[in-house]
N, C-alpha and C. Protein backbone atom coordinates (compact mmCIF):
# COMPACT_ATOMS: atom_id res chain seq x y z
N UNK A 1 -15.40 13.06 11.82
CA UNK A 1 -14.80 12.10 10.93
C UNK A 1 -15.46 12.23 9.56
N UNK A 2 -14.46 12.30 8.50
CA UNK A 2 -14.78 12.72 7.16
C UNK A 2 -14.70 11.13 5.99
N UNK A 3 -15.25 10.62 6.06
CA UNK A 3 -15.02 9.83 4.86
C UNK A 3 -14.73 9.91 3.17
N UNK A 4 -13.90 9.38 2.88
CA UNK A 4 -13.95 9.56 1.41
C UNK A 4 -13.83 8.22 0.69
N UNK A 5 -13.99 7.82 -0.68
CA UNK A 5 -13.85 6.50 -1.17
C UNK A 5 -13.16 6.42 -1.97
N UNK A 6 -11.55 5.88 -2.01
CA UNK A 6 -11.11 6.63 -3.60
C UNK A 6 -10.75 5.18 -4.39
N UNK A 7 -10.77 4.25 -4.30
CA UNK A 7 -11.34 3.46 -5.28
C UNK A 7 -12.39 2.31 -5.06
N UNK A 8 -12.85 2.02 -5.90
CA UNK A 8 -13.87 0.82 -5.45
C UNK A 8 -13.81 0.19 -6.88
N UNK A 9 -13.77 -0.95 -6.59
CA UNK A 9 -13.56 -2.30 -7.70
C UNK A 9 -14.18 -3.22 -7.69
N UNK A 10 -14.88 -3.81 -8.40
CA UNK A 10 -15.56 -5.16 -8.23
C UNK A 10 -14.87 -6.56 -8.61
N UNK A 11 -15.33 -7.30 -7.91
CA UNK A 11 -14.30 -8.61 -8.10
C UNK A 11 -15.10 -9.95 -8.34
N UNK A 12 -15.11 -10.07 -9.39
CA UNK A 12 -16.53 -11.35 -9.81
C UNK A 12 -15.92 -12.59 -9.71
N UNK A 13 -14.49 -12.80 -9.51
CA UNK A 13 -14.30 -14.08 -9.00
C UNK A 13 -14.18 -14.36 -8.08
N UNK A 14 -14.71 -13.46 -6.81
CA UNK A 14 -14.57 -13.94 -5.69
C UNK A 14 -15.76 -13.56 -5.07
N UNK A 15 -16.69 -12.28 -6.25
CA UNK A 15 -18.24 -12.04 -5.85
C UNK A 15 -18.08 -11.13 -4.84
N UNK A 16 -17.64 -10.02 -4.73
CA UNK A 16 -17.24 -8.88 -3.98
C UNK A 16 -17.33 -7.94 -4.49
N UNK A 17 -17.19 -6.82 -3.89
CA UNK A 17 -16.44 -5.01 -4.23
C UNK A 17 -15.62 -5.22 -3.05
N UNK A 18 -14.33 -4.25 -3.59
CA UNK A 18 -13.59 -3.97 -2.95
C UNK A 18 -13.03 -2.44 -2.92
N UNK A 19 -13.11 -1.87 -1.34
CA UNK A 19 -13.11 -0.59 -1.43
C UNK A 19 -11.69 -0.06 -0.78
N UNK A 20 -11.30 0.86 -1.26
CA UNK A 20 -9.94 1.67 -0.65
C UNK A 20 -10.64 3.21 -0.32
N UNK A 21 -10.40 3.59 0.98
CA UNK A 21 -11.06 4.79 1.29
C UNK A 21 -9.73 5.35 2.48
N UNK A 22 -10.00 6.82 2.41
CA UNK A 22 -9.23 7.67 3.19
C UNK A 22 -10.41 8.48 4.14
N UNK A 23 -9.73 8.41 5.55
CA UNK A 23 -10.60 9.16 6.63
C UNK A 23 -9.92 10.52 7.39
N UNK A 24 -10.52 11.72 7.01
CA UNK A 24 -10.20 12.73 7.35
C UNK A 24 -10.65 12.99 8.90
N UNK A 25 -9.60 13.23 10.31
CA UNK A 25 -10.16 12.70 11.58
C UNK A 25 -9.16 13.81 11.93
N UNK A 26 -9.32 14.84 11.60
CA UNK A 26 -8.23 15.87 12.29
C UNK A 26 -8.48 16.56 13.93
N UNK A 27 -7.84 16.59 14.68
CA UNK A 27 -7.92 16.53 16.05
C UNK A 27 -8.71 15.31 16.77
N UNK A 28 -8.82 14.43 16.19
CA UNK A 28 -9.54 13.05 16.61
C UNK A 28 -8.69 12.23 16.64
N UNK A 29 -8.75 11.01 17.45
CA UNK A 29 -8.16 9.84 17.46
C UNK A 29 -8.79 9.19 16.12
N UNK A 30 -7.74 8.26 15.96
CA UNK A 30 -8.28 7.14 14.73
C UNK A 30 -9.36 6.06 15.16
N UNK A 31 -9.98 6.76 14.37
CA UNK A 31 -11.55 5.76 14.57
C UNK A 31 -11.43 4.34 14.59
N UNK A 32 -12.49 3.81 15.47
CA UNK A 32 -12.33 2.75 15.72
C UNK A 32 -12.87 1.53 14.65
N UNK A 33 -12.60 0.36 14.64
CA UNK A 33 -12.62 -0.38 13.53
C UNK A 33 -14.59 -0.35 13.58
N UNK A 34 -15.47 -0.63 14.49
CA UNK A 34 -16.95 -0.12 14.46
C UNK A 34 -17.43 0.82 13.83
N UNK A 35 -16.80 2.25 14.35
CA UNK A 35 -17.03 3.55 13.56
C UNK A 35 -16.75 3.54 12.19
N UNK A 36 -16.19 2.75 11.36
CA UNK A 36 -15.03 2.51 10.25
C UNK A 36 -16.18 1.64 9.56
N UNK A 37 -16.79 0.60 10.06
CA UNK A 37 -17.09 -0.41 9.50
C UNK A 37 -19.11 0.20 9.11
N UNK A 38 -19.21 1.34 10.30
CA UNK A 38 -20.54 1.88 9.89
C UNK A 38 -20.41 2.68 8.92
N UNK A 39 -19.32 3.26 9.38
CA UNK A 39 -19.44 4.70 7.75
C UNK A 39 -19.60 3.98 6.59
N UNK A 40 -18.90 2.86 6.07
CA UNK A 40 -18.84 2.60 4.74
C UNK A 40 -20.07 1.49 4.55
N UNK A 41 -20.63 0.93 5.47
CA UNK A 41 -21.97 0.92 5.30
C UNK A 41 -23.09 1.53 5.30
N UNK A 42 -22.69 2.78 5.37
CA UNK A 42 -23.61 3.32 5.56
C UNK A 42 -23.70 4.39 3.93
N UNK A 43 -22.26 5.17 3.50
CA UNK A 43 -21.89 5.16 2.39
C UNK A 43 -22.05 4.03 1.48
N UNK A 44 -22.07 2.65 1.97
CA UNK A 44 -22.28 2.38 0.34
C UNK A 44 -23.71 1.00 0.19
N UNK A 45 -24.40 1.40 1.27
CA UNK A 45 -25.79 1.34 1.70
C UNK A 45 -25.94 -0.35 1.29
N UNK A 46 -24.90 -0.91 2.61
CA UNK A 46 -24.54 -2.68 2.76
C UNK A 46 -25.33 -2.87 3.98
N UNK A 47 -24.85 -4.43 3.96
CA UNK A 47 -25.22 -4.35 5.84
C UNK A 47 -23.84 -4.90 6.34
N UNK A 48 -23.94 -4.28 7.78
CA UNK A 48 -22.73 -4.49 8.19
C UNK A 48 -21.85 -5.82 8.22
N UNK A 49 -23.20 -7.17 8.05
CA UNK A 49 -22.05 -8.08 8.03
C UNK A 49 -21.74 -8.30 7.24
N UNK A 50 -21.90 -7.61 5.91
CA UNK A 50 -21.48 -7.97 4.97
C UNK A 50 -19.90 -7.51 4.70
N UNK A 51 -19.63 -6.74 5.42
CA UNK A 51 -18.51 -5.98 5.49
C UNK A 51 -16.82 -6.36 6.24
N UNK A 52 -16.12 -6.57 5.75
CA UNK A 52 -14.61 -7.12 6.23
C UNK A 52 -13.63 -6.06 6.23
N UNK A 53 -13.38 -5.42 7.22
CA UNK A 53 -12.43 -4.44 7.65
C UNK A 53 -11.20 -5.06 7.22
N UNK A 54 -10.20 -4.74 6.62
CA UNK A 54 -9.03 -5.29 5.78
C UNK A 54 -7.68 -4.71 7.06
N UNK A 55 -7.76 -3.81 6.65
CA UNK A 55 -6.65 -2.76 7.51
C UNK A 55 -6.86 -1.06 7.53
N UNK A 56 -6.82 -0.42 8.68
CA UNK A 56 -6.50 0.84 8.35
C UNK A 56 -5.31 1.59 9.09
N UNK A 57 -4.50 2.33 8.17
CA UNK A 57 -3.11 2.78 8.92
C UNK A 57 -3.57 4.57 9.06
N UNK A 58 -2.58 5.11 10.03
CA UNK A 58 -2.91 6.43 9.97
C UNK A 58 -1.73 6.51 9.53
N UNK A 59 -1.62 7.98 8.76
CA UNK A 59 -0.52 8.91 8.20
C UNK A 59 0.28 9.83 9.31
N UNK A 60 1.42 9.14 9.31
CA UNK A 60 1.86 10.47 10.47
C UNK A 60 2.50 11.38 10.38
N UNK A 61 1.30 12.22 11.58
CA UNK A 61 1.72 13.67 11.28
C UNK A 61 0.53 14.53 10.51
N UNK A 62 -0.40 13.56 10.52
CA UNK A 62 -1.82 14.52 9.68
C UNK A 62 -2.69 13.81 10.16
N UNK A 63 -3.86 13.96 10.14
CA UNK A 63 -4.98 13.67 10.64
C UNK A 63 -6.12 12.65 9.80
N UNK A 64 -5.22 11.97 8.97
CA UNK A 64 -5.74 10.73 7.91
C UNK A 64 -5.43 9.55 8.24
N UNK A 65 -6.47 8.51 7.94
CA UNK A 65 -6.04 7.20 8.06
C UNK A 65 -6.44 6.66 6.35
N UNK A 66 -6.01 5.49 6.18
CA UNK A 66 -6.13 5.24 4.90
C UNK A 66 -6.27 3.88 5.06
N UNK A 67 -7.79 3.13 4.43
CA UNK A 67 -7.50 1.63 4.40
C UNK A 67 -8.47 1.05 3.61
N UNK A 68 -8.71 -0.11 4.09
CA UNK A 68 -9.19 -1.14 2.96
C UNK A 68 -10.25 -2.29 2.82
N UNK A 69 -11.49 -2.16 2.91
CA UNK A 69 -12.39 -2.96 3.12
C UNK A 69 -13.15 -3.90 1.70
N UNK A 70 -13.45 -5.07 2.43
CA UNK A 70 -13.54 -5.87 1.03
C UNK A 70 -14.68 -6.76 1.35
């Protein structure tokens, strides 16, 4: 499983970042919301509870999921 981050925004009226990231998982099942919720803590060096899994959808027909943590 490949992570990437393609936007990240900060949000001062609600005292957040908010991240949009794409996961490269080719011949893999779509990772699970745990696996999901460590990578980008771990990428963007949080702690996990700080972290709110939003949604992630896969692309079908390729081996990407794409979603949204805030």
């Amino acid at each position: 499983m490949k992570m990437e981050i393609t936007q990240k925004r900060d949000n001062p009226l609600l005292k957040r970042t908010e991240v949009y990231f794409t996961i490269n998982h080719a011949g893999e099942a779509t990772p699970s919301k745990g696996a999901v919720v460590d990578a980008i803590a771990e990428q963007l060096k949080a702690s996990k509870d700080a972290i709110v899994l939003d949604n992630v959808e896969s692309v079908f027909g390729t081996g990407k999921s794409n979603g949204y943590v805030k």
